[in-house]
C-alpha atoms as a PDB file:
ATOM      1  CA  UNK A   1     143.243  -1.114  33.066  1.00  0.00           C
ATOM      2  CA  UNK A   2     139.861  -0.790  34.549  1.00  0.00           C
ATOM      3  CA  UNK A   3     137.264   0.405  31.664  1.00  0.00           C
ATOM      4  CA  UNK A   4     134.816  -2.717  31.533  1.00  0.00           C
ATOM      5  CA  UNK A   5     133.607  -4.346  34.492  1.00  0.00           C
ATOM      6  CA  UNK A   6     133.350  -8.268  34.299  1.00  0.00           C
ATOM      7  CA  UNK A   7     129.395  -9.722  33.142  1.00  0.00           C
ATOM      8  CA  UNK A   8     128.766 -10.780  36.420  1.00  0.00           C
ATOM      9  CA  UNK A   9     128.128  -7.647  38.086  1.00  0.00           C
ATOM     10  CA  UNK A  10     126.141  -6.928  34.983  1.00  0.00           C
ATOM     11  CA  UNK A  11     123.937  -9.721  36.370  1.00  0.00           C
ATOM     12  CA  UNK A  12     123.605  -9.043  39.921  1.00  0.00           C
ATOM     13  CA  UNK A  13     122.257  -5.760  39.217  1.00  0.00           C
ATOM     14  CA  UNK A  14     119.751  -6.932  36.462  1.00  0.00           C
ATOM     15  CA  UNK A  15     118.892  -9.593  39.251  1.00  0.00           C
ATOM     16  CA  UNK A  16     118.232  -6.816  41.933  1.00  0.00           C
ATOM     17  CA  UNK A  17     116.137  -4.859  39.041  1.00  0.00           C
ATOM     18  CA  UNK A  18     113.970  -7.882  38.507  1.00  0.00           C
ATOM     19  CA  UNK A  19     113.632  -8.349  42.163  1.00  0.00           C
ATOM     20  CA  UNK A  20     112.621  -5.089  42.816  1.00  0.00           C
ATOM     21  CA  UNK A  21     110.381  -4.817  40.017  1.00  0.00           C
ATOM     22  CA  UNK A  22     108.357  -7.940  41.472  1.00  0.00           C
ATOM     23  CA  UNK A  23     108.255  -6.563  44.885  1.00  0.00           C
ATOM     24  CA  UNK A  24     106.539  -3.251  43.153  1.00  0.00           C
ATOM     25  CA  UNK A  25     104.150  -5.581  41.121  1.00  0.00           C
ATOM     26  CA  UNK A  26     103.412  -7.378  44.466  1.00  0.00           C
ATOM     27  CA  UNK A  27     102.978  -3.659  46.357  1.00  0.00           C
ATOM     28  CA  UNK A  28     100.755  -2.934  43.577  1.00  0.00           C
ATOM     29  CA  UNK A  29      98.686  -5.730  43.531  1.00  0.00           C
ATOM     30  CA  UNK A  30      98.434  -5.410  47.566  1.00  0.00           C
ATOM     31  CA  UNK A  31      97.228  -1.798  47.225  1.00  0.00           C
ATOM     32  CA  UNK A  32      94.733  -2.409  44.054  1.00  0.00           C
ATOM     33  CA  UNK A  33      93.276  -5.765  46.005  1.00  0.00           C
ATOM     34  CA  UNK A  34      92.981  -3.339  49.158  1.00  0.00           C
ATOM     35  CA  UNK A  35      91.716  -0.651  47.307  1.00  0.00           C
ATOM     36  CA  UNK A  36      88.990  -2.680  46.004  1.00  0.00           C
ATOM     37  CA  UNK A  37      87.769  -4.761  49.322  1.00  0.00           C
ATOM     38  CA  UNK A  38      87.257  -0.847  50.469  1.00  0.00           C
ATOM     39  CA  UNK A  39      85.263   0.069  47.765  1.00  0.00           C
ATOM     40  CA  UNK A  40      82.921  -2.927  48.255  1.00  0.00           C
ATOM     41  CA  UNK A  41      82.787  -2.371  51.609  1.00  0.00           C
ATOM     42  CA  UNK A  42      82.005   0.884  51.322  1.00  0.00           C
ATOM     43  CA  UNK A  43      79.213  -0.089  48.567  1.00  0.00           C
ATOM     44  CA  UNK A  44      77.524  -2.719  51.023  1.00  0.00           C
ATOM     45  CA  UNK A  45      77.362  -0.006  53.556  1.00  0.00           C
ATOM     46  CA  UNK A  46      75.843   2.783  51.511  1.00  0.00           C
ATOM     47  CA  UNK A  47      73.112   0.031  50.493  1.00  0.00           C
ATOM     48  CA  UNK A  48      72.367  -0.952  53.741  1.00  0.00           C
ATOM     49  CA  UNK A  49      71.751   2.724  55.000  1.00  0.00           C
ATOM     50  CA  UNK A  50      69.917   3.050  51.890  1.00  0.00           C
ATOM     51  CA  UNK A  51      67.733   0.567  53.254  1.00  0.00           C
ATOM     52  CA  UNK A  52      67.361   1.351  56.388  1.00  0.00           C
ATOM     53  CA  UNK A  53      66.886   4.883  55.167  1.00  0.00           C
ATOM     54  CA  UNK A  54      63.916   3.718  53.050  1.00  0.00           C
ATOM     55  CA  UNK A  55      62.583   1.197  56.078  1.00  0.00           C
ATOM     56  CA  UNK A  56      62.527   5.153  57.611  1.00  0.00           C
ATOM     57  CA  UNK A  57      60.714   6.918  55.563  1.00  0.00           C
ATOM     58  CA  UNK A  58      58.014   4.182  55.055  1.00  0.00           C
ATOM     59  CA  UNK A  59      57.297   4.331  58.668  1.00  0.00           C
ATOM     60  CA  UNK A  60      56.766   7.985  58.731  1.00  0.00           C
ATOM     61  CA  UNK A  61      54.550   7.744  55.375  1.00  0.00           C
ATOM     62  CA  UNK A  62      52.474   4.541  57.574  1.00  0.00           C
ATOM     63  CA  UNK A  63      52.557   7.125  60.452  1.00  0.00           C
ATOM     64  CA  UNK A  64      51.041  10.151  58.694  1.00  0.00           C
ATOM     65  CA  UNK A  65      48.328   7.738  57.233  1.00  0.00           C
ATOM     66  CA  UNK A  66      47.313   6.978  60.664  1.00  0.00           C
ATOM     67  CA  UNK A  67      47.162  10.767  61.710  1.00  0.00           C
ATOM     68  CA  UNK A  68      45.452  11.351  58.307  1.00  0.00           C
ATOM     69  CA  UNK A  69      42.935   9.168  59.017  1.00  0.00           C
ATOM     70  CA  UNK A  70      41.897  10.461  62.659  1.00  0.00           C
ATOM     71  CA  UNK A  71      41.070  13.636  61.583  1.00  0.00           C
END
């Protein structure tokens, strides 16, 4: 007679499940913590270009004062 299987292989699988389930929490934790450093990455380095972009257009404004005022 074979219908019902014993509780113990009941268990193993709900113990795989869990232990699958954590490895996706920790893959998802990996890829949100990832996904973040990136983003303030990429936020210093749009700052600092911003700066240097303005540091760039104040030196052109100082240089066109100085042409202004020779003519």
């Amino acid at each position: 007679m074979g219908g019902i299987k014993p509780d113990h292989d009941m268990d193993e699988i709900t113990k795989t499940v869990i232990a699958r389930g954590d490895l996706a929490h920790l893959a998802l934790f990996l890829w949100a913590s990832g996904a973040s450093g990136l983003l303030v990455w990429a936020l210093r380095e749009l700052s600092a270009a911003n700066r240097r972009f303005e540091d760039f257009v104040k030196e052109i404004s100082a240089l066109n004062q100085l042409f202004k005022r020779r003519t």
